[in-house]
Protein backbone atom coordinates (compact mmCIF):
# COMPACT_ATOMS: atom_id res chain seq x y z
CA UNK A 1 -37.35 37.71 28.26
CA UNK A 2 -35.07 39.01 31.17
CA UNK A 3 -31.72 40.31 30.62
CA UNK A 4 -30.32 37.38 32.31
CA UNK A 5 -32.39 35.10 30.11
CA UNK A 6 -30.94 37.35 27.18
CA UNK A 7 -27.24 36.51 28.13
CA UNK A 8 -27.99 32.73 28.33
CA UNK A 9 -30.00 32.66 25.29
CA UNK A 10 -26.86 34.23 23.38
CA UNK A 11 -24.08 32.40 25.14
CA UNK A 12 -26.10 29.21 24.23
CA UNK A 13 -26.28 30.24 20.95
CA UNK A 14 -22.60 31.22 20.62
CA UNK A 15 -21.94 27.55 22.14
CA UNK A 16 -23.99 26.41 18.88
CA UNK A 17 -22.36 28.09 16.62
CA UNK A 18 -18.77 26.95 17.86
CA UNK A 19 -19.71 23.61 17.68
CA UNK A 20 -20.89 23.72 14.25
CA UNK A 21 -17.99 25.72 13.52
CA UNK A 22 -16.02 22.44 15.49
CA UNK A 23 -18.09 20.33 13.13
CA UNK A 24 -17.23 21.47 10.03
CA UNK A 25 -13.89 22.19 10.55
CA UNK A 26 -13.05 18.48 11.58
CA UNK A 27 -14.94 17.44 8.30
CA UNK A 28 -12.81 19.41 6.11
CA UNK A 29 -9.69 18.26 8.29
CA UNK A 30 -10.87 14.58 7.91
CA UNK A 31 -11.49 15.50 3.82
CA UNK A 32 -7.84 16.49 3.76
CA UNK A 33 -6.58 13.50 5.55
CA UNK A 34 -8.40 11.23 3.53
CA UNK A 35 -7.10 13.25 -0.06
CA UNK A 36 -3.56 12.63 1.70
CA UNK A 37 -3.72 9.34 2.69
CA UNK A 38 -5.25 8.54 -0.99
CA UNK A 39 -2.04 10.25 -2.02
CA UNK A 40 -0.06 8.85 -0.15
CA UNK A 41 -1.55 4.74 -1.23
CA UNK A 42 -1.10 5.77 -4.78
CA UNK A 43 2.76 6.15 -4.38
CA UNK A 44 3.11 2.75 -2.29
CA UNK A 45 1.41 1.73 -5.55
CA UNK A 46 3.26 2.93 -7.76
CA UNK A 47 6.53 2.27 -5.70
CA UNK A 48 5.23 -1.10 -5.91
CA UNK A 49 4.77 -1.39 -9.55
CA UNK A 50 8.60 -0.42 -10.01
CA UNK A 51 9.84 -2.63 -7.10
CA UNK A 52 8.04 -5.76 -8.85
CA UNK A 53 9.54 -5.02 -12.44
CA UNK A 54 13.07 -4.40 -11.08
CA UNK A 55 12.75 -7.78 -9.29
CA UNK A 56 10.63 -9.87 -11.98
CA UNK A 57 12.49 -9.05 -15.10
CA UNK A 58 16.02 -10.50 -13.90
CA UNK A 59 14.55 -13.27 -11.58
CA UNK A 60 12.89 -14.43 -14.71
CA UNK A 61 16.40 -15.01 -16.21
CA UNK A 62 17.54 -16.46 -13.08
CA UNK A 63 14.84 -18.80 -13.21
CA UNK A 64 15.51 -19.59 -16.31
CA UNK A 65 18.76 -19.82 -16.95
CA UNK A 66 18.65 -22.75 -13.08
CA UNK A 67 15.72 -24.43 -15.17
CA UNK A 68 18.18 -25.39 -17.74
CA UNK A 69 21.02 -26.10 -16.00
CA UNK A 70 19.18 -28.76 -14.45
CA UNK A 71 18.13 -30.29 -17.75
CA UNK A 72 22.14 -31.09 -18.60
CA UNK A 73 23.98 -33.67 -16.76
CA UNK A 74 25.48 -32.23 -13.59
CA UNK A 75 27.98 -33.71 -11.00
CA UNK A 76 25.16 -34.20 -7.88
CA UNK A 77 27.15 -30.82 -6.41
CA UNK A 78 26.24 -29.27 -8.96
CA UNK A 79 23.21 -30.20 -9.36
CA UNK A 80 22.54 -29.53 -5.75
CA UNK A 81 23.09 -25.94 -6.23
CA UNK A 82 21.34 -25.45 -9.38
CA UNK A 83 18.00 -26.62 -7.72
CA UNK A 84 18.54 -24.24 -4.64
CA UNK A 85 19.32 -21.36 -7.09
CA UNK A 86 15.44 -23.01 -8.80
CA UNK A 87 14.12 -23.05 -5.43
CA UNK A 88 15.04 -19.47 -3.96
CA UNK A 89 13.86 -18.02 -7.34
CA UNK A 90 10.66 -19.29 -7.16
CA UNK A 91 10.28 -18.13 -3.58
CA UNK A 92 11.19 -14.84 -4.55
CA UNK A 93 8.84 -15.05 -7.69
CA UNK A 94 5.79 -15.91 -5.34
CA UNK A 95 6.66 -12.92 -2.95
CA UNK A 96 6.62 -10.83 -6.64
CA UNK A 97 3.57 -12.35 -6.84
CA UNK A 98 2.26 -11.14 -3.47
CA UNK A 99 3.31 -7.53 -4.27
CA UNK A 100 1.27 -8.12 -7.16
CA UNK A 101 -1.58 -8.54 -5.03
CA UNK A 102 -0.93 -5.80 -2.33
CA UNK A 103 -0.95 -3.26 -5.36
CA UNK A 104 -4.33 -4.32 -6.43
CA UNK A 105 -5.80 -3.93 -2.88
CA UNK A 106 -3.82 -0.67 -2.47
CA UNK A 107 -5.49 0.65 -5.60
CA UNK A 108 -8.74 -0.72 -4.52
CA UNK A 109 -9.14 1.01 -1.40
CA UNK A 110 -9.50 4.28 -2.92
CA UNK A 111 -12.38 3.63 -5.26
């Protein structure tokens, strides 16, 4: 082998090695996005979780407390407004619901 042939041979194999070196490092930087982004699902989780009890607990009252009311005999003002109170809690009880469901698929994606 020449000298020239030499030089080629080891800049070709330096070229090689740097892009194996390349390789692996963007394989452990793509590990350590992935841990973070797992990280970072698990506390919109968990945010989630505490958003949905904060909201549920009193909206169940809410709920409540408008399903009664209409059960009594009410002026048709009154009445009026106790079934839009009904009607915006159970809005707000289905969008608890569909946190419920963005939680799940949160903690889904990481398995």
């Amino acid at each position: 082998m020449t000298k020239p042939d030499r030089q080629a041979a080891a800049i070709s194999s330096q070229v090689d090695s740097a892009e194996n070196n390349s390789t692996q490092i963007d394989v452990e930087e793509l590990r350590a996005l992935v841990v973070d982004y797992e990280a970072r699902i698990d506390e919109v989780a968990k945010l989630i979780a505490r958003v949905r009890h904060e909201i549920n607990n009193p909206l169940a009252g809410v709920l409540g407390q408008a399903q009664l009311l209409l059960r009594e005999e009410l002026n048709e003002k009154a009445r009026k407004r106790a079934q839009t109170i009904e009607e915006l809690a159970i809005r707000l009880r289905d969008i608890v619901g569909q946190l419920r469901q963005v939680q799940r698929q949160s903690k889904g994606s990481q398995t």
